[in-house]
C-alpha atoms as a PDB file:
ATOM      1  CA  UNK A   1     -24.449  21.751 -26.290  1.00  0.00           C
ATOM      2  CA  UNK A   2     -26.866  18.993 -25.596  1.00  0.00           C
ATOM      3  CA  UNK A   3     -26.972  18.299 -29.170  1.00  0.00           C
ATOM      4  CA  UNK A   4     -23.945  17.589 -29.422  1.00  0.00           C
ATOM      5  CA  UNK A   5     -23.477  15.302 -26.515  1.00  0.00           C
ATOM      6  CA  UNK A   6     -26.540  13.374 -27.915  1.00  0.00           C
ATOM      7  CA  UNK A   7     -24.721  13.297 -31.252  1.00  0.00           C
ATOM      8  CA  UNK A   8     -21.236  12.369 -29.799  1.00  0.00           C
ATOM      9  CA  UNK A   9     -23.003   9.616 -28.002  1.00  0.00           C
ATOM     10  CA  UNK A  10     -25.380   8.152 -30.950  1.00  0.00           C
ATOM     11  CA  UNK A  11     -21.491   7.962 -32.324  1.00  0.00           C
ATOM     12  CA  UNK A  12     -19.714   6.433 -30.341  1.00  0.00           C
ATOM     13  CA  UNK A  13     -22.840   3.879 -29.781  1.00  0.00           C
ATOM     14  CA  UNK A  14     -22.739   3.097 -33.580  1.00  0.00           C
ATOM     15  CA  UNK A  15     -18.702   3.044 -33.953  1.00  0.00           C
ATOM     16  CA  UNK A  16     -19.225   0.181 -30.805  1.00  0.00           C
ATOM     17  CA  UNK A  17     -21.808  -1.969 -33.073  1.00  0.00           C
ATOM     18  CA  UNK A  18     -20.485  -1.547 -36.569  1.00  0.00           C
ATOM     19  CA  UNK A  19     -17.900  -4.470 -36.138  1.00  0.00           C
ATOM     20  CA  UNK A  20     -20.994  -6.723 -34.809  1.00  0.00           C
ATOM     21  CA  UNK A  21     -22.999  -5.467 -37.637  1.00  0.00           C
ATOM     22  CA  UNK A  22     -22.241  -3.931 -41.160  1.00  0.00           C
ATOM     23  CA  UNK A  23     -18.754  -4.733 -41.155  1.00  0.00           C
ATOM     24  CA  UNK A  24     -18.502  -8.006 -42.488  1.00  0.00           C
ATOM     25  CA  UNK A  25     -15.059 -10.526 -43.273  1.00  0.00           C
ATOM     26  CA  UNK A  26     -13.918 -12.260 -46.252  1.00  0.00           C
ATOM     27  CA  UNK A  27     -16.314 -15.024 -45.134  1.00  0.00           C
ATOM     28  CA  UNK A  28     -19.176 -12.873 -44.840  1.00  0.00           C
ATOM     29  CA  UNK A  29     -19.684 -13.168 -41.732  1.00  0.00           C
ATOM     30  CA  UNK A  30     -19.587  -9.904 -39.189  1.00  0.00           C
ATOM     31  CA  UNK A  31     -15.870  -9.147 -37.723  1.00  0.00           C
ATOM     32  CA  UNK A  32     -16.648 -10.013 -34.497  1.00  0.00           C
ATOM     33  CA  UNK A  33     -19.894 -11.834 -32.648  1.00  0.00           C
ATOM     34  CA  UNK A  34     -20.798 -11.633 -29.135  1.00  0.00           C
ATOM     35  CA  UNK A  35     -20.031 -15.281 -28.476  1.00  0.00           C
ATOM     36  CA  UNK A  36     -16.102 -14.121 -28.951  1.00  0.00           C
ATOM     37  CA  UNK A  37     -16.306 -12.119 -26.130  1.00  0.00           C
ATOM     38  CA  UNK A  38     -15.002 -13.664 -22.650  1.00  0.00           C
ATOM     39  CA  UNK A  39     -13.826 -12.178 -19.793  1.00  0.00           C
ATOM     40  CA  UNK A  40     -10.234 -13.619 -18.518  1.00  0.00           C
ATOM     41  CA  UNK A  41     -10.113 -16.667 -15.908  1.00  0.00           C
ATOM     42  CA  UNK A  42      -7.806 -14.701 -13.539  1.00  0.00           C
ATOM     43  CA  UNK A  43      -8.919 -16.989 -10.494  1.00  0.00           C
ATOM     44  CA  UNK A  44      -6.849 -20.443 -12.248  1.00  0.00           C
ATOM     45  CA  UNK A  45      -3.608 -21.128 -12.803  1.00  0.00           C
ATOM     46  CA  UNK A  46      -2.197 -22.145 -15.702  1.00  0.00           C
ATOM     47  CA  UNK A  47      -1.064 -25.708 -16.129  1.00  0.00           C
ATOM     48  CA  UNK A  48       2.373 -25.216 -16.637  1.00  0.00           C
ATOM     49  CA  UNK A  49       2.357 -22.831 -13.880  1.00  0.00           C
ATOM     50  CA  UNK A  50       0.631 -25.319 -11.669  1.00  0.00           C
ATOM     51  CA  UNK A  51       2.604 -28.010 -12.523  1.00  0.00           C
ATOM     52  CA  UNK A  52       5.616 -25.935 -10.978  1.00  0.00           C
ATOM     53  CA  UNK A  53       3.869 -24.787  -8.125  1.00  0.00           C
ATOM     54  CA  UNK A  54       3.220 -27.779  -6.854  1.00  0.00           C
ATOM     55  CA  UNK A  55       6.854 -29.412  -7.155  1.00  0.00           C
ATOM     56  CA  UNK A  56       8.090 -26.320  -5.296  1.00  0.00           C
ATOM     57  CA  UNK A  57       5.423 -26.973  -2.334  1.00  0.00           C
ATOM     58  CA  UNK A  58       6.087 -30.521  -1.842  1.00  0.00           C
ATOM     59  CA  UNK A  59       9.983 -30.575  -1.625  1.00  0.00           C
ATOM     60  CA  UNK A  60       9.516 -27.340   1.168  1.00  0.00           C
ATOM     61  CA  UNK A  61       7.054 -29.010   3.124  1.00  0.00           C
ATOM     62  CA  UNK A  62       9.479 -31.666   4.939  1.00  0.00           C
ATOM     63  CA  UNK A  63      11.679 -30.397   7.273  1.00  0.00           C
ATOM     64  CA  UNK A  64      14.592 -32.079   8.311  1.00  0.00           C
ATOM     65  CA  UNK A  65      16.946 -31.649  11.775  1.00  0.00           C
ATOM     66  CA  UNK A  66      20.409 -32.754  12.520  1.00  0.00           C
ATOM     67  CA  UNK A  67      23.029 -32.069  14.219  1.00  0.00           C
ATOM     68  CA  UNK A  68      26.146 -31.840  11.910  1.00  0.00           C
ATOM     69  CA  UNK A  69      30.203 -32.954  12.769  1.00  0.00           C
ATOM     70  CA  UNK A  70      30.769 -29.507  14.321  1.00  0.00           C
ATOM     71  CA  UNK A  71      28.251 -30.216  16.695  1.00  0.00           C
ATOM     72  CA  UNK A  72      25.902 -27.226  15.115  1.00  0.00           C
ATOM     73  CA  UNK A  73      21.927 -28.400  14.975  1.00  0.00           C
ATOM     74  CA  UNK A  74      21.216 -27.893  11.095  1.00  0.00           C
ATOM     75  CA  UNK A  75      17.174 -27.369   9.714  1.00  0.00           C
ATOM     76  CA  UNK A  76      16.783 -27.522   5.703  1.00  0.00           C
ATOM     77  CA  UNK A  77      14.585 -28.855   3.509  1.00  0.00           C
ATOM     78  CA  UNK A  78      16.731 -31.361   1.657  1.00  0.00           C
ATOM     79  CA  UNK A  79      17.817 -34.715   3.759  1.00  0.00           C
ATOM     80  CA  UNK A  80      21.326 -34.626   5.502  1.00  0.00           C
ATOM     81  CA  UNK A  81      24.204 -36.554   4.287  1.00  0.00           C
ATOM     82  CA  UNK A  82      24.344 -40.398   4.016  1.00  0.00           C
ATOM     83  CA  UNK A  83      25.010 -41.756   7.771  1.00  0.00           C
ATOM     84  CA  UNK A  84      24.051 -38.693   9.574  1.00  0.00           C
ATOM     85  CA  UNK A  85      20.957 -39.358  11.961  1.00  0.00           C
ATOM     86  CA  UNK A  86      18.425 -37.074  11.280  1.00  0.00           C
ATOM     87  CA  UNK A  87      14.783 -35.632  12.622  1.00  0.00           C
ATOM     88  CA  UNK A  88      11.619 -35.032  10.486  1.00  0.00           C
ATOM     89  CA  UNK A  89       9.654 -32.332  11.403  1.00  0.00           C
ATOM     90  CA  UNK A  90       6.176 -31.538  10.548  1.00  0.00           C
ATOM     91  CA  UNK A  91       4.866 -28.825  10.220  1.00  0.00           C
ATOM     92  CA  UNK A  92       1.365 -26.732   8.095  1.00  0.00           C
ATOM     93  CA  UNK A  93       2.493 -24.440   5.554  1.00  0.00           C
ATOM     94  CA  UNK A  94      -0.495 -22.481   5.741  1.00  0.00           C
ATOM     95  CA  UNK A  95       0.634 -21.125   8.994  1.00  0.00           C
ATOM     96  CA  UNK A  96       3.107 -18.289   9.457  1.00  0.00           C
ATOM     97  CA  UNK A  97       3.802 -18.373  13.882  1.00  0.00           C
ATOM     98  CA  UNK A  98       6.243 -21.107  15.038  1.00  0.00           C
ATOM     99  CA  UNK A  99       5.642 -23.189  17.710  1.00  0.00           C
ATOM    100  CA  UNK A 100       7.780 -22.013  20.797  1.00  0.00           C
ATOM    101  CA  UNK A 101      10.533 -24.478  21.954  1.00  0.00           C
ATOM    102  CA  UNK A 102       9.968 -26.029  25.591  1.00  0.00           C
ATOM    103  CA  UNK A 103      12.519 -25.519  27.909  1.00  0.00           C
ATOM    104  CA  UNK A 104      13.110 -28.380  30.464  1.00  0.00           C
ATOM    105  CA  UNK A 105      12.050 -27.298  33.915  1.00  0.00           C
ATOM    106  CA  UNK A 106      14.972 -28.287  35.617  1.00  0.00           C
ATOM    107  CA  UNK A 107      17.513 -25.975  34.013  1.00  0.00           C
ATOM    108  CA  UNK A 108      17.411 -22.862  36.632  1.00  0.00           C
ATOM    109  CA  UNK A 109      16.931 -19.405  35.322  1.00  0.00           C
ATOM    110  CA  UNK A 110      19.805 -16.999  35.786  1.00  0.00           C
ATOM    111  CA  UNK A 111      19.469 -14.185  37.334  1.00  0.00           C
ATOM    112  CA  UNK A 112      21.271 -11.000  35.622  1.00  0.00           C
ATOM    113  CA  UNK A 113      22.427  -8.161  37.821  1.00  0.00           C
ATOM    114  CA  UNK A 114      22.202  -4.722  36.772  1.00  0.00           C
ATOM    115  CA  UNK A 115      25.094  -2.158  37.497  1.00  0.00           C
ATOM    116  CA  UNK A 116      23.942   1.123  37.125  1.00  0.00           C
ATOM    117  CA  UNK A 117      26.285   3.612  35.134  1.00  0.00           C
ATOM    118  CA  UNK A 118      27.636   6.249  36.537  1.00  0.00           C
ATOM    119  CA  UNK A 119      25.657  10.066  35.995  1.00  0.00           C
ATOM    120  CA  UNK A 120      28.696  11.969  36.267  1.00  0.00           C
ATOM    121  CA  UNK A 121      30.018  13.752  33.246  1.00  0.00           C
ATOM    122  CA  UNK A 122      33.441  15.408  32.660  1.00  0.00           C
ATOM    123  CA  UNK A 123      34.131  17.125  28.980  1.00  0.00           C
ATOM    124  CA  UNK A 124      36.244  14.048  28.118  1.00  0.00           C
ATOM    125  CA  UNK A 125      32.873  11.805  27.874  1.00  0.00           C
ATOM    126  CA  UNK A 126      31.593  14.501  25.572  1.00  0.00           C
ATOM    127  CA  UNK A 127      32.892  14.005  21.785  1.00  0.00           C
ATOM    128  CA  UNK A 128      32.848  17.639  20.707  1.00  0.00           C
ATOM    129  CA  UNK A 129      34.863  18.447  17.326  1.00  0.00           C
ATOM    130  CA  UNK A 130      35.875  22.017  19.159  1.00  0.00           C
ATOM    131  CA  UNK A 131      37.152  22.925  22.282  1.00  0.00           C
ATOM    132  CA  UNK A 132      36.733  25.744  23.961  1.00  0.00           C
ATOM    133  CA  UNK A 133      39.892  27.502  22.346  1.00  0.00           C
ATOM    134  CA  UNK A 134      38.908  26.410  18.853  1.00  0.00           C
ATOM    135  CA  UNK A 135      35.997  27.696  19.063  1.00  0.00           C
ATOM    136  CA  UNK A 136      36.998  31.523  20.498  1.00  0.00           C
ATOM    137  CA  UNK A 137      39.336  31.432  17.594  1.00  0.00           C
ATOM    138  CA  UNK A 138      36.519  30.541  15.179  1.00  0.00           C
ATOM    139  CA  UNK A 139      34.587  33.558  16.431  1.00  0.00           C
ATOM    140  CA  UNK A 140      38.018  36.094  15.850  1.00  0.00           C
ATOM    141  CA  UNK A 141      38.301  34.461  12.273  1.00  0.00           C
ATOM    142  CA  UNK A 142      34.505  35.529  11.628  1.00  0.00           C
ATOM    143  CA  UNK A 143      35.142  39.319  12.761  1.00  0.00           C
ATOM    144  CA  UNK A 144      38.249  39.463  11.312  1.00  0.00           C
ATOM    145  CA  UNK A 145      37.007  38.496   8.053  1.00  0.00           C
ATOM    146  CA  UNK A 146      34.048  40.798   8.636  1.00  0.00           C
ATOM    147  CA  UNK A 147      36.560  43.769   9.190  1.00  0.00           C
ATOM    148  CA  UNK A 148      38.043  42.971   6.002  1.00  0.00           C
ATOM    149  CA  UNK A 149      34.979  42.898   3.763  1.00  0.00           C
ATOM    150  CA  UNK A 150      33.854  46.326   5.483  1.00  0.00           C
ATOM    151  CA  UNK A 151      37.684  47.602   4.271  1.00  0.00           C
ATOM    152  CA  UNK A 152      37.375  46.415   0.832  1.00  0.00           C
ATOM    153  CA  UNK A 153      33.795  48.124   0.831  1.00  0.00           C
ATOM    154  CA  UNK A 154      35.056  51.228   2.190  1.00  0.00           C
ATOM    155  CA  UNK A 155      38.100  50.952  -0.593  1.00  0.00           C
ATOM    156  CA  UNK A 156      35.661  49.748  -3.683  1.00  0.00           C
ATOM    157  CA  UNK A 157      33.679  52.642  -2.763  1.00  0.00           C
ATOM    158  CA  UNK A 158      36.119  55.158  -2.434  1.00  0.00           C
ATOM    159  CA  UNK A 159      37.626  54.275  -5.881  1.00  0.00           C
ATOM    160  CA  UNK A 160      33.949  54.506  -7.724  1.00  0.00           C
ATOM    161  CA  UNK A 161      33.655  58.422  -6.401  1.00  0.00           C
ATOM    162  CA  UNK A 162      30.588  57.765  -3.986  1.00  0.00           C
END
């Protein structure tokens, strides 16, 4: 068994340096060198990707704020239209929390009162797909159908001879 791992090994190690060695091109030269080997550059983007990238950055990183004819307050990231007065807001793209919006100190807080609701239940607050009735007649379908399997038994049976 060792000899043959040794073997499959001395292989596999030879298979790996034949291209770099004896097999040769139409040039002569071997099939492949160890200068063609490179890893990947997987930490840059491509130009044309980066090119892109950074058009899509710069028209998201203005901010603009209006208030429209409805009287709405509007936030995109292309300018309002022609005539409309309009806010530029600044803001770091690296960050992901928003800032939180002051509230003017003279504005008083309202207070909210809290009813409690009522802990009394009556079968009418209680969605139930039976009632009571329904489901005592539900039970006397069940044994009535169980009387008439045990009949058909009892008739099945007698007919075989048993």
């Amino acid at each position: 068994m060792k000899l043959f791992v040794k073997l499959l090994i001395a292989v596999l190690v030879i298979g790996i340096l034949m291209p770099f060695t004896l097999l040769k091109g139409n040039d002569g030269k071997p099939l492949i060198s160890f200068t063609d080997l490179k890893l990947p550059d997987i930490f840059t983007i491509p130009e044309n990707i980066q090119s892109s990238v950074d058009e899509s950055l710069d028209s998201k990183d203005i901010i603009y704020k209006w208030t429209d004819a409805g009287g709405h307050l509007q936030f995109s990231n292309s300018p309002p239209p022609v005539g409309v007065t309009y806010t530029v807001l600044d803001y770091d793209p690296n960050l992901n929390v928003i800032q939180a919006v002051a509230v003017r100190a003279d504005e008083p807080e309202v207070a909210l009162e809290i009813v409690p609701k009522k802990k009394t239940r009556s079968t009418e607050d209680i969605s139930s797909p039976y009632s009571v009735e329904k489901i005592e007649k539900l039970f006397e379908d069940a044994n009535n159908i169980e009387k008439l399997l045990n009949q058909r038994l009892t008739n099945q049976e007698a007919m075989i001879g048993q």
